[in-house]
C-alpha atoms as a PDB file:
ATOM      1  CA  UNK A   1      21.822  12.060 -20.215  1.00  0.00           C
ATOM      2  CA  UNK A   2      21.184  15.906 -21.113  1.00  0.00           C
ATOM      3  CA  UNK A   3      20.040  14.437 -24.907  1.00  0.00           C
ATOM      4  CA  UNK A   4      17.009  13.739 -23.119  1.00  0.00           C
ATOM      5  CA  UNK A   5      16.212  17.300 -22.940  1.00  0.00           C
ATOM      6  CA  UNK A   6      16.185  16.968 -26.642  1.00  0.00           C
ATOM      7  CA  UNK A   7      12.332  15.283 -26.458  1.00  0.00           C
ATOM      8  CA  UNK A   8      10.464  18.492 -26.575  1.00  0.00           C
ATOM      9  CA  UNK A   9       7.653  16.876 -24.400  1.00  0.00           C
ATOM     10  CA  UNK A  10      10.038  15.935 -22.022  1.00  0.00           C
ATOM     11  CA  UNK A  11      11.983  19.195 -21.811  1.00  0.00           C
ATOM     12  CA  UNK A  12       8.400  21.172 -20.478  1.00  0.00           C
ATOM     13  CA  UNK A  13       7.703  18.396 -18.206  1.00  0.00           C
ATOM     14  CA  UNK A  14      10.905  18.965 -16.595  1.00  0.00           C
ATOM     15  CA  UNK A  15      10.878  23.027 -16.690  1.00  0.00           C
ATOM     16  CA  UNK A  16       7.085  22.563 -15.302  1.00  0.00           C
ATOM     17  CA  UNK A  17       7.992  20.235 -12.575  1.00  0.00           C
ATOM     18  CA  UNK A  18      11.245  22.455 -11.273  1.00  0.00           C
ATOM     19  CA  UNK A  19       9.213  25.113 -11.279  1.00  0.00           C
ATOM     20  CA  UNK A  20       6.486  24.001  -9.382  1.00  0.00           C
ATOM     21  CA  UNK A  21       9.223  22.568  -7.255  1.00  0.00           C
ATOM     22  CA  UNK A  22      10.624  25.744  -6.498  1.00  0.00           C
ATOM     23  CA  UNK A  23       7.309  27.215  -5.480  1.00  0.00           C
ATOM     24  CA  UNK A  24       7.197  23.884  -3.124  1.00  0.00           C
ATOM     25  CA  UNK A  25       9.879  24.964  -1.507  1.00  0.00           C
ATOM     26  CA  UNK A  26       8.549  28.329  -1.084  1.00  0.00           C
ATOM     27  CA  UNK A  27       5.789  26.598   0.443  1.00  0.00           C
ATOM     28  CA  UNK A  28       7.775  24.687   2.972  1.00  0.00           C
ATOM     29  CA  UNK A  29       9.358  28.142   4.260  1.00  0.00           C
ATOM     30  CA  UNK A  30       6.459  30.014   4.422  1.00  0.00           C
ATOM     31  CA  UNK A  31       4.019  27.358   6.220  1.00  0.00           C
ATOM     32  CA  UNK A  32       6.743  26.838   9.008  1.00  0.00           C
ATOM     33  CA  UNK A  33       7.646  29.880   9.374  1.00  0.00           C
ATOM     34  CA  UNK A  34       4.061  31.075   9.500  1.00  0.00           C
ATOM     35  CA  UNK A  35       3.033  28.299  12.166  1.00  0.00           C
ATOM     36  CA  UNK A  36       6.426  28.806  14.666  1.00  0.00           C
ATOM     37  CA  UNK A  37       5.154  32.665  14.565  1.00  0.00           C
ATOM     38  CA  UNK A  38       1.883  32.418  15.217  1.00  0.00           C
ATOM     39  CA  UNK A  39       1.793  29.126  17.817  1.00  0.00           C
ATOM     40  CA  UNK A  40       5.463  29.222  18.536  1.00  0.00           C
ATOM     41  CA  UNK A  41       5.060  25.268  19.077  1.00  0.00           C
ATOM     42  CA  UNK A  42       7.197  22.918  17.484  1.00  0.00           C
ATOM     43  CA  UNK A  43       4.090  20.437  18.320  1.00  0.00           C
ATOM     44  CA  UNK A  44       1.899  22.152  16.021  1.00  0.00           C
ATOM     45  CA  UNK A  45       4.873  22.464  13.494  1.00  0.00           C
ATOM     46  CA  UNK A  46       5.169  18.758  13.260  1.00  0.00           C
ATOM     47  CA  UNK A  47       1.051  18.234  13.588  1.00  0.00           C
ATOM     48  CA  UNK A  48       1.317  20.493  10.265  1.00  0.00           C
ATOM     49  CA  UNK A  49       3.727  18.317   8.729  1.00  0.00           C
ATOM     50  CA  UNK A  50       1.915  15.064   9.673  1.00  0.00           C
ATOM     51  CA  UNK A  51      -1.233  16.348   7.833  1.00  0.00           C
ATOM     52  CA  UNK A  52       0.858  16.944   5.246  1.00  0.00           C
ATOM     53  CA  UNK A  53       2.004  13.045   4.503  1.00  0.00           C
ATOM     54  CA  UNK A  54      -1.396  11.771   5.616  1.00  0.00           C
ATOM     55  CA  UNK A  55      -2.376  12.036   1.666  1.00  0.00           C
ATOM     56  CA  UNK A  56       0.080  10.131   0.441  1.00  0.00           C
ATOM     57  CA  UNK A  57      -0.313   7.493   3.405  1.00  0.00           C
ATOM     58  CA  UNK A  58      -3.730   7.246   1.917  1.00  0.00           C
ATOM     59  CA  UNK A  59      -3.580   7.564  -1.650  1.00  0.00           C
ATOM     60  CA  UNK A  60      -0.413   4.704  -1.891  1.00  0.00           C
ATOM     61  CA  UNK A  61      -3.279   2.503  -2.551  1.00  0.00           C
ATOM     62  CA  UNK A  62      -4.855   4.140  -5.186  1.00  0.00           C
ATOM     63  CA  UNK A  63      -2.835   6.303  -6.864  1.00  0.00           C
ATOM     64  CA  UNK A  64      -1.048   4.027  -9.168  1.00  0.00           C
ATOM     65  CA  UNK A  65      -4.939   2.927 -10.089  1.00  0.00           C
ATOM     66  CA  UNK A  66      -6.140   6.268 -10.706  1.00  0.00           C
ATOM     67  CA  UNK A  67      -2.907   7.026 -12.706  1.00  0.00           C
ATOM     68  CA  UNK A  68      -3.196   4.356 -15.347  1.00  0.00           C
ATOM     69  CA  UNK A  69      -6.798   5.288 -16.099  1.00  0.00           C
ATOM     70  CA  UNK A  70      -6.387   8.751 -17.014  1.00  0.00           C
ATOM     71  CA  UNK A  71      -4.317  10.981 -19.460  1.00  0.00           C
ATOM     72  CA  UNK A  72      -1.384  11.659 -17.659  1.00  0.00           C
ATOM     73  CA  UNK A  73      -0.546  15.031 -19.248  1.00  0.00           C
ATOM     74  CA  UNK A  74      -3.762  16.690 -18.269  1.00  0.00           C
ATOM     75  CA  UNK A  75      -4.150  14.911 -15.095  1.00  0.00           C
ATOM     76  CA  UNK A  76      -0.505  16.626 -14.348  1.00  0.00           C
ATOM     77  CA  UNK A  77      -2.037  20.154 -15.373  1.00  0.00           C
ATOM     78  CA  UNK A  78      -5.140  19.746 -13.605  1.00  0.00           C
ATOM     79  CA  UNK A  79      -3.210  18.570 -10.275  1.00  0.00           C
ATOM     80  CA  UNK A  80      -1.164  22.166 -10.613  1.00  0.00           C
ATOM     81  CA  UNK A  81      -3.978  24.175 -10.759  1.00  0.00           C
ATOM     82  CA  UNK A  82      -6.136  22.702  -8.140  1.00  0.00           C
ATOM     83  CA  UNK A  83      -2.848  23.638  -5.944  1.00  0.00           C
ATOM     84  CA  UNK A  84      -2.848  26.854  -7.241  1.00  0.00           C
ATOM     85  CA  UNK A  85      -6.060  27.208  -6.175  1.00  0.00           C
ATOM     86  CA  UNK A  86      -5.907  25.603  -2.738  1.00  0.00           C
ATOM     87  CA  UNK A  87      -2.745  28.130  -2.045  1.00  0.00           C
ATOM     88  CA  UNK A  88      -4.313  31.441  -3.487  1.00  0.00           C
ATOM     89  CA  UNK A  89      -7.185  30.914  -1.671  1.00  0.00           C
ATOM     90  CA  UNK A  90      -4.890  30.559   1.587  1.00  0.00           C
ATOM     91  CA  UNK A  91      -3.557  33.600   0.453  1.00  0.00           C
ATOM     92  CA  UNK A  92      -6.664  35.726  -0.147  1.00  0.00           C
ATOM     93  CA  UNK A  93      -7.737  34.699   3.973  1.00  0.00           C
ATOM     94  CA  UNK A  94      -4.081  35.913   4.828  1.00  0.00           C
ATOM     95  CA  UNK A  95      -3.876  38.953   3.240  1.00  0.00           C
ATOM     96  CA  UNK A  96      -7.741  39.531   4.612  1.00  0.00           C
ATOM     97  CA  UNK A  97      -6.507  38.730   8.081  1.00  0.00           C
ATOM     98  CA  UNK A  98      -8.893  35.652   8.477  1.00  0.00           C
ATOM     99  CA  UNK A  99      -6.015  33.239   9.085  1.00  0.00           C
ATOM    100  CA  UNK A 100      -7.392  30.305  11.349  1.00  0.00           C
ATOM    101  CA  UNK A 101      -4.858  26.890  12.216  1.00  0.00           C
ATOM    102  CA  UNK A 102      -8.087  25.238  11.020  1.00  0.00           C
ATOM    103  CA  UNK A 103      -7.820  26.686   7.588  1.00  0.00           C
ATOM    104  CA  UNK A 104      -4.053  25.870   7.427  1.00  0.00           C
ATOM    105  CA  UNK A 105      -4.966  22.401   8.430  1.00  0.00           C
ATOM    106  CA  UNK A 106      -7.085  22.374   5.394  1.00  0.00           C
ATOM    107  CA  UNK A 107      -5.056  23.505   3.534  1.00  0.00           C
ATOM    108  CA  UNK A 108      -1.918  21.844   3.976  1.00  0.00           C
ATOM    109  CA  UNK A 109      -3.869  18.544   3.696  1.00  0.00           C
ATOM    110  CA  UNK A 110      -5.320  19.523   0.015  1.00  0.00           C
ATOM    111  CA  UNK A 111      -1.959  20.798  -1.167  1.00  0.00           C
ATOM    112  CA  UNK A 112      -0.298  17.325   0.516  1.00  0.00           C
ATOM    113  CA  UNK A 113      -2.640  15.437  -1.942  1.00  0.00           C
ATOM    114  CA  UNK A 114      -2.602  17.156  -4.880  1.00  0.00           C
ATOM    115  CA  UNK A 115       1.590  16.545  -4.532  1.00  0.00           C
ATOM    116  CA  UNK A 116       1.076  12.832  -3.568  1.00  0.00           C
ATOM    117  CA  UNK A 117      -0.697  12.812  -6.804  1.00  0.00           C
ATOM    118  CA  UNK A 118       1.593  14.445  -8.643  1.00  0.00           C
ATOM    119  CA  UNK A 119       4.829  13.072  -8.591  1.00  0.00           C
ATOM    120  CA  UNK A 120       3.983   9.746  -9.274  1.00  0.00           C
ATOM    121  CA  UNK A 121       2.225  10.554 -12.121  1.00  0.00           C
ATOM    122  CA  UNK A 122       5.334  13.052 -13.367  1.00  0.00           C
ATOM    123  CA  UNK A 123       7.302   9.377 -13.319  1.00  0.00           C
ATOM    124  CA  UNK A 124       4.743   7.354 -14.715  1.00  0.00           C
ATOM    125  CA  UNK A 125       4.262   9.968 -17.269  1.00  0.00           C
ATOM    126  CA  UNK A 126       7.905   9.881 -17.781  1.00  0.00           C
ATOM    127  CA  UNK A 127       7.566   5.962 -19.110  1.00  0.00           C
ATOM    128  CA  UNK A 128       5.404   7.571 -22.267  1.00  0.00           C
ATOM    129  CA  UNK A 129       7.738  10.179 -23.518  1.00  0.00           C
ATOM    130  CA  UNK A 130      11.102   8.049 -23.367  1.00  0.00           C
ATOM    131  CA  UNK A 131      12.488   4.400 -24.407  1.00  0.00           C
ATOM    132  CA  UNK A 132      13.311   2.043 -22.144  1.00  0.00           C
ATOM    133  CA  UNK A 133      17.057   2.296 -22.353  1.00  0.00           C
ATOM    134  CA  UNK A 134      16.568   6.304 -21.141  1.00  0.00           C
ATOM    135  CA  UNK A 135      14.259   5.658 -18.640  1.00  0.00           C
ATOM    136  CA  UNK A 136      16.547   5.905 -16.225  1.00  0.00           C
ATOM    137  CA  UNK A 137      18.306   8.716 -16.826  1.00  0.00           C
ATOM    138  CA  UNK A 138      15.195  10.651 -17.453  1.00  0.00           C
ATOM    139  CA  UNK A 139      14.126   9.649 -13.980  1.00  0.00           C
ATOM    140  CA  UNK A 140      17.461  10.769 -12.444  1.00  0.00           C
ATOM    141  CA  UNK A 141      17.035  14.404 -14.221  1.00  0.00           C
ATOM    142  CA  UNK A 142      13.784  14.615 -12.908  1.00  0.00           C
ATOM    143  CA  UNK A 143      15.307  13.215  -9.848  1.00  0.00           C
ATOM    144  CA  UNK A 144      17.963  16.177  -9.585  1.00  0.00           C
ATOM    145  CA  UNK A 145      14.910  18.282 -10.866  1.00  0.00           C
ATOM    146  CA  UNK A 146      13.442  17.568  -7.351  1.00  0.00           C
ATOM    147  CA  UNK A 147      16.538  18.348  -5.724  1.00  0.00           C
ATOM    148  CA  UNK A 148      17.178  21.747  -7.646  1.00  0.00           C
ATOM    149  CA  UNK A 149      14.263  23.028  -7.007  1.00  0.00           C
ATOM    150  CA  UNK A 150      14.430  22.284  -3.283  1.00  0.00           C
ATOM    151  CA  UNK A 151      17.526  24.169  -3.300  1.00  0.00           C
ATOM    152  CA  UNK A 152      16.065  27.156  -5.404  1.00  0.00           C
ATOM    153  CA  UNK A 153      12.494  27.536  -3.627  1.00  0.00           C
ATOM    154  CA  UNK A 154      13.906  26.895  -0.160  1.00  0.00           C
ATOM    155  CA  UNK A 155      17.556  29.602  -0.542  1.00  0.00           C
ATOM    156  CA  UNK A 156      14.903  32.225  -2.013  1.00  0.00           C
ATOM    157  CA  UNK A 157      12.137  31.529  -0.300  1.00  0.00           C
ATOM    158  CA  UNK A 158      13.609  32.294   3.319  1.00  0.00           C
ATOM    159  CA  UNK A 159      14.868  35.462   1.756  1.00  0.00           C
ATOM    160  CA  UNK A 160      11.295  36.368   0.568  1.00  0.00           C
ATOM    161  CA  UNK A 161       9.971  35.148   4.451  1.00  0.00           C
ATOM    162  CA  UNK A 162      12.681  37.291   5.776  1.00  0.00           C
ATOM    163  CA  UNK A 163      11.664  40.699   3.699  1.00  0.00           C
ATOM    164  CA  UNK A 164       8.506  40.676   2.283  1.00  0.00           C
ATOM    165  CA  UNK A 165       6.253  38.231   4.607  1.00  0.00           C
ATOM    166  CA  UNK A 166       4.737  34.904   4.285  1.00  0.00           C
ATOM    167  CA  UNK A 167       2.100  35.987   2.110  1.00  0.00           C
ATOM    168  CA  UNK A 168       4.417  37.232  -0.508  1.00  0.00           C
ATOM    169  CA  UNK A 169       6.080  33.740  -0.535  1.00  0.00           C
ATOM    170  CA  UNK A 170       2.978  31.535  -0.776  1.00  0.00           C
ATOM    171  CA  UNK A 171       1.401  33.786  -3.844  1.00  0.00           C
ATOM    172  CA  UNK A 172       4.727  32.961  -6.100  1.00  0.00           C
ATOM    173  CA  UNK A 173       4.191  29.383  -4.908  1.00  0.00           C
ATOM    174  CA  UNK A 174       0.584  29.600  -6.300  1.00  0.00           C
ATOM    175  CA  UNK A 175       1.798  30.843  -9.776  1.00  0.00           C
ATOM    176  CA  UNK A 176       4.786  28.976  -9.764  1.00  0.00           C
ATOM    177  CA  UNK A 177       2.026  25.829 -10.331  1.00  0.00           C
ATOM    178  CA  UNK A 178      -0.020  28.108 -12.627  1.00  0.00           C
ATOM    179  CA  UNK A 179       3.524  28.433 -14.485  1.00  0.00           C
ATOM    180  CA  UNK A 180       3.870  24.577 -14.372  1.00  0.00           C
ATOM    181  CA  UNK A 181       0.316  24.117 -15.548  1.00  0.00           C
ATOM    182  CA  UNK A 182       1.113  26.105 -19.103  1.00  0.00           C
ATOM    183  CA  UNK A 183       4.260  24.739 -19.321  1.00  0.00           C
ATOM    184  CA  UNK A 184       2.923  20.774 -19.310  1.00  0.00           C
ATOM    185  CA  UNK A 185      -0.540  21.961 -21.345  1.00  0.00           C
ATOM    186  CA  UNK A 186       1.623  22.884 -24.239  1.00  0.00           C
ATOM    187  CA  UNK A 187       3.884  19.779 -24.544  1.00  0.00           C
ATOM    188  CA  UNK A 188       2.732  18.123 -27.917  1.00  0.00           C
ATOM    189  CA  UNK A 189       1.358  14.134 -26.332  1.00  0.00           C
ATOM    190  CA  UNK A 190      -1.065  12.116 -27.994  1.00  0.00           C
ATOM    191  CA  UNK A 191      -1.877   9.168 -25.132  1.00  0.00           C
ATOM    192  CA  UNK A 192      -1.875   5.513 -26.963  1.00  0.00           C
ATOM    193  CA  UNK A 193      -5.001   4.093 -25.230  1.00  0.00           C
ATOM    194  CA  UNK A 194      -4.521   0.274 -24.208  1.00  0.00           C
ATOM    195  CA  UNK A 195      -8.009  -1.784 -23.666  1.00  0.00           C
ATOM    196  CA  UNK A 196      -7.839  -3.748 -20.917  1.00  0.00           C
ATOM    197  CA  UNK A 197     -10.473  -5.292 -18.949  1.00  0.00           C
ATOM    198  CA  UNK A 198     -12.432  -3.081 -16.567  1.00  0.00           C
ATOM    199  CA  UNK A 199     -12.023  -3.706 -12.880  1.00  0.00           C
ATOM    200  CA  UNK A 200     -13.005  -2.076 -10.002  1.00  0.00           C
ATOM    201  CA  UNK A 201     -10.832  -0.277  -7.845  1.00  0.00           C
ATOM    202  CA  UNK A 202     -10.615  -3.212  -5.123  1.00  0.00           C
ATOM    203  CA  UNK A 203      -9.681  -5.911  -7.860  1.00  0.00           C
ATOM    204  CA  UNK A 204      -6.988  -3.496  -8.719  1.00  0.00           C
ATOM    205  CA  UNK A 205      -5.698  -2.599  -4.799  1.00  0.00           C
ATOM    206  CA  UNK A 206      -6.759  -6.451  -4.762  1.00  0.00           C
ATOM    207  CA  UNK A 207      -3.990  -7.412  -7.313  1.00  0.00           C
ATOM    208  CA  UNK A 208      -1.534  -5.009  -5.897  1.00  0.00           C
ATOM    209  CA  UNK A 209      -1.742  -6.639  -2.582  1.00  0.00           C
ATOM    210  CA  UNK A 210      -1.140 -10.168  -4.617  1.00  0.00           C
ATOM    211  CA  UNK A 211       1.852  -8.886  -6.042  1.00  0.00           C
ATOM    212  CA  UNK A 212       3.298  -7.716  -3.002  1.00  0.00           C
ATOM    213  CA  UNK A 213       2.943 -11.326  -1.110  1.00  0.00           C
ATOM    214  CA  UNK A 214       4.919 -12.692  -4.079  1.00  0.00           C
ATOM    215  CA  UNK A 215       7.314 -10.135  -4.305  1.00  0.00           C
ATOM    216  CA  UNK A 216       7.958  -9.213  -0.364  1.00  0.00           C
ATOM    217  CA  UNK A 217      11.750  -8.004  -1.259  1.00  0.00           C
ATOM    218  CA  UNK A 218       9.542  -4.821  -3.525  1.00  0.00           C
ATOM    219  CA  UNK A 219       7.526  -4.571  -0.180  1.00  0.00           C
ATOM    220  CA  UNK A 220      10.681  -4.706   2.059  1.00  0.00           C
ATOM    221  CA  UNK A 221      12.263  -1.756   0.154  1.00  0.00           C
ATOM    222  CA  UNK A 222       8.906   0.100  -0.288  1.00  0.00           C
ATOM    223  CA  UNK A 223       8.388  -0.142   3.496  1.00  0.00           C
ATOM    224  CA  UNK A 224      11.834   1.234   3.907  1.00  0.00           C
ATOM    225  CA  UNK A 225      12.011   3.753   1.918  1.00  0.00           C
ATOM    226  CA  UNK A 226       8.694   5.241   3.773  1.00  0.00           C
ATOM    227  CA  UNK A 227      10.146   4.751   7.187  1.00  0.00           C
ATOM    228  CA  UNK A 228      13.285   6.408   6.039  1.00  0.00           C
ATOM    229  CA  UNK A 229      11.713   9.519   4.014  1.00  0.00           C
ATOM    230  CA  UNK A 230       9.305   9.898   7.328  1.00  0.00           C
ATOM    231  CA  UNK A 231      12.219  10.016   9.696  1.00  0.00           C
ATOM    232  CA  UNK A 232      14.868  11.823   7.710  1.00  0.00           C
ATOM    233  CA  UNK A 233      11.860  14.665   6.834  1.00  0.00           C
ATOM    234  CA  UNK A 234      10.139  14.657  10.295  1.00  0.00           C
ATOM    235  CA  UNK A 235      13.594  15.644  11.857  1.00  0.00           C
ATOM    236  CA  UNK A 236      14.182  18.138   8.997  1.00  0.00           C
ATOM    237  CA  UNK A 237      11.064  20.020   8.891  1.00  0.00           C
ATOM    238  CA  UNK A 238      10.718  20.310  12.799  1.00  0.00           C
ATOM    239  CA  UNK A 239      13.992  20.710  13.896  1.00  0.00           C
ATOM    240  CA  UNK A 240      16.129  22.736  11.058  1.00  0.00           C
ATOM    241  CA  UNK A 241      13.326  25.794  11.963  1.00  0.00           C
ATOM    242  CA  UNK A 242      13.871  25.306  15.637  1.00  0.00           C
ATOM    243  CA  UNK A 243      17.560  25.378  15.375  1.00  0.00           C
ATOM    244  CA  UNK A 244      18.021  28.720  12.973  1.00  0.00           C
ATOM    245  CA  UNK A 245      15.342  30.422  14.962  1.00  0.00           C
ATOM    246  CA  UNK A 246      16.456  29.164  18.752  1.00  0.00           C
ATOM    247  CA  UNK A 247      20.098  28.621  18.486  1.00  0.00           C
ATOM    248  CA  UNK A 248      21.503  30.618  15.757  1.00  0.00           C
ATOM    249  CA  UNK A 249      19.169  33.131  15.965  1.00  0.00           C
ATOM    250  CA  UNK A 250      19.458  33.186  12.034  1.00  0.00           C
ATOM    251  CA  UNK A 251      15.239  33.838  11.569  1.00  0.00           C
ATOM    252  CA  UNK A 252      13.301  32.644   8.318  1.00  0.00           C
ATOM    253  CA  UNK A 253      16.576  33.520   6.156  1.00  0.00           C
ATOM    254  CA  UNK A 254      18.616  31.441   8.289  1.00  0.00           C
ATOM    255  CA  UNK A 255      15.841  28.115   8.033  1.00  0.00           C
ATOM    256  CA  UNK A 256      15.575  28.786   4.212  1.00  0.00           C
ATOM    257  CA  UNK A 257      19.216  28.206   3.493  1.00  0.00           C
ATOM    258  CA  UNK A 258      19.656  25.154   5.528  1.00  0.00           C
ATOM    259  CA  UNK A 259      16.836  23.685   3.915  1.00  0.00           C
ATOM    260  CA  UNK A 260      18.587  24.412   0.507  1.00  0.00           C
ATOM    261  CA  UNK A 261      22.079  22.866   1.762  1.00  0.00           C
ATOM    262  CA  UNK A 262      19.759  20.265   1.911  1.00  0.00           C
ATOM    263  CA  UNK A 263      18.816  20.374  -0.969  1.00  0.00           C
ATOM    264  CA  UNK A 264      22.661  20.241  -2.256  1.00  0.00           C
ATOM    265  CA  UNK A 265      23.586  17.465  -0.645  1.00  0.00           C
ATOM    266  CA  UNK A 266      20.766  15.441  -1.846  1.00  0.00           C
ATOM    267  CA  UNK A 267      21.326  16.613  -5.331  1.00  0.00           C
ATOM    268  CA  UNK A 268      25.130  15.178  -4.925  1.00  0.00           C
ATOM    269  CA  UNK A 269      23.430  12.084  -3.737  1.00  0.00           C
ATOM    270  CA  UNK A 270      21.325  12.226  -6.974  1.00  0.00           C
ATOM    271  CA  UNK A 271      24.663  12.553  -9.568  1.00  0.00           C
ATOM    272  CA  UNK A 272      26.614  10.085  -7.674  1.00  0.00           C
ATOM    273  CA  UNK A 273      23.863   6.925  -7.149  1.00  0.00           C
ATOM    274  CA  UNK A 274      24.508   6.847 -10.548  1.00  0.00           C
ATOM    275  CA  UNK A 275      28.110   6.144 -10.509  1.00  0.00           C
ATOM    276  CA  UNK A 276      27.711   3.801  -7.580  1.00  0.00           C
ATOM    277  CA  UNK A 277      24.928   1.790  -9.368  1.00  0.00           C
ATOM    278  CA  UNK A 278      27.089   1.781 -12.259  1.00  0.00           C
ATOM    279  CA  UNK A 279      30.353   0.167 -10.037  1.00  0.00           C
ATOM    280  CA  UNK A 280      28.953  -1.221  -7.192  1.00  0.00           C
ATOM    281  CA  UNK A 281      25.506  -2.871  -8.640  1.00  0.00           C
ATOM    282  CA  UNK A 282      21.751  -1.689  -7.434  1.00  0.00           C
ATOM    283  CA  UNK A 283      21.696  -3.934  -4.508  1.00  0.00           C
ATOM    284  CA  UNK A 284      24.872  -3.245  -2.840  1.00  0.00           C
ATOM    285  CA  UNK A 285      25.077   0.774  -3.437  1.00  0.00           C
ATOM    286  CA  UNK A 286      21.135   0.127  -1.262  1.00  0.00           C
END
């Protein structure tokens, strides 16, 4: 699996996407943190995290459409800094004590679509630097690159929170994507451009809809998997803060490193689906 990392392209896709991950995680810390201090209401914690998943509620539609029409690589670079921007520019109204719930609202929503964006064009970019036959390992490092990073940016992020403020924590998760940015805009790609016929962008969510009716099992999983991530995550992100800060009276250091035994748990998960896929067969390890 780790001769992957061999593909030079591939190897600063990965370093660029754990990074930025890290700085997500950063992100996650910081924002809660910030919004249980200044509201103490878990109801405006989770109205945060609902704007944050609106995006990719949205863009499911499009995305894959906007994906195939565009060079990957610099779409993946341009997606980093337009977070960078959206989260130094939080930062600046922060540090110049001009912080509103409005413009975290705002905020949280652009940074929740420039991610929605991203990762799925990480994967798909994933299908142009590898065969086939290592498709799927490359997915499961950049799988586990998800997971490490959680772990990373959410451990040293509450420690950040905890000592030097939330400010401090959300500027390294602005040049962590500034890091990520470089990192991608250097790996050598030339994009082999495929004609095909031009449709508009309802033909396209059109045919996606088509393929779904015959395939309902994709839509069945798809479906799932949302309902799933929304539940596991909604419970996480509301009630992990709650707990540290209400019961164990463990503060933003406390949140940050159960949110990165999270992150360890699902990065077992990540080494051993591939075991259990390997014995057990796709369908039944589901």
């Amino acid at each position: 699996m780790l001769s992957i990392l061999k593909n030079r392209t591939f190897l600063l896709l990965f370093l660029g996407n754990t990074i930025s991950l890290i700085g997500f995680g950063f992100n996650l810390v910081g924002v809660s943190w910030l919004v249980l201090e200044v509201t103490g209401s878990e109801l405006a914690l989770g109205k945060i995290m609902a704007m944050a998943t609106v995006p990719g509620v949205v863009l499911a539609l499009f995305a894959g459409i906007i994906i195939d029409k565009v060079n990957r690589k610099w779409l993946l670079v341009v997606l980093d800094l337009f977070r960078m921007v959206v989260v130094g520019t939080f930062v600046i109204l922060l540090v110049q004590d001009r912080f509103s719930m409005n413009a975290l609202f705002i905020t949280v929503l652009l940074m929740g679509t420039g991610s929605s964006l991203f990762w799925p064009t990480a994967q798909a970019f994933v299908q142009e630097l590898v065969s086939a036959k290592d498709y799927f390992h490359a997915n499961a490092l950049l799988s586990a690159s998800y997971q490490a990073g959680s772990i990373l940016g959410a451990g040293i992020g509450g420690v950040v929170v905890h000592f030097y403020g939330v400010p401090t924590a959300l500027a390294f998760n602005a040049l962590t994507h500034l890091i990520s940015a470089l990192l991608i805009s250097a790996a050598p790609f030339t994009r082999q451009v495929v004609h095909h016929e031009v449709e508009s962008i309802w033909q396209s969510v059109s045919k996606g809809f088509i393929y779904f009716k015959e395939k309902v099992g994709v839509l069945i999983l798809g479906f799932t998997t949302i309902l799933a991530d929304v539940a596991i995550w909604g419970a996480l992100s509301v009630l992990t803060i709650t707990i540290s800060k209400e019961v164990f009276l463990a503060g933003s250091l406390g949140y940050g490193l159960m949110e990165g035994f999270y992150g360890v748990g699902a990065l077992i998960s990540t080494v051993a689906v591939g075991y259990m896929t390997r014995f057990l067969g796709r369908g039944r390890a589901l």
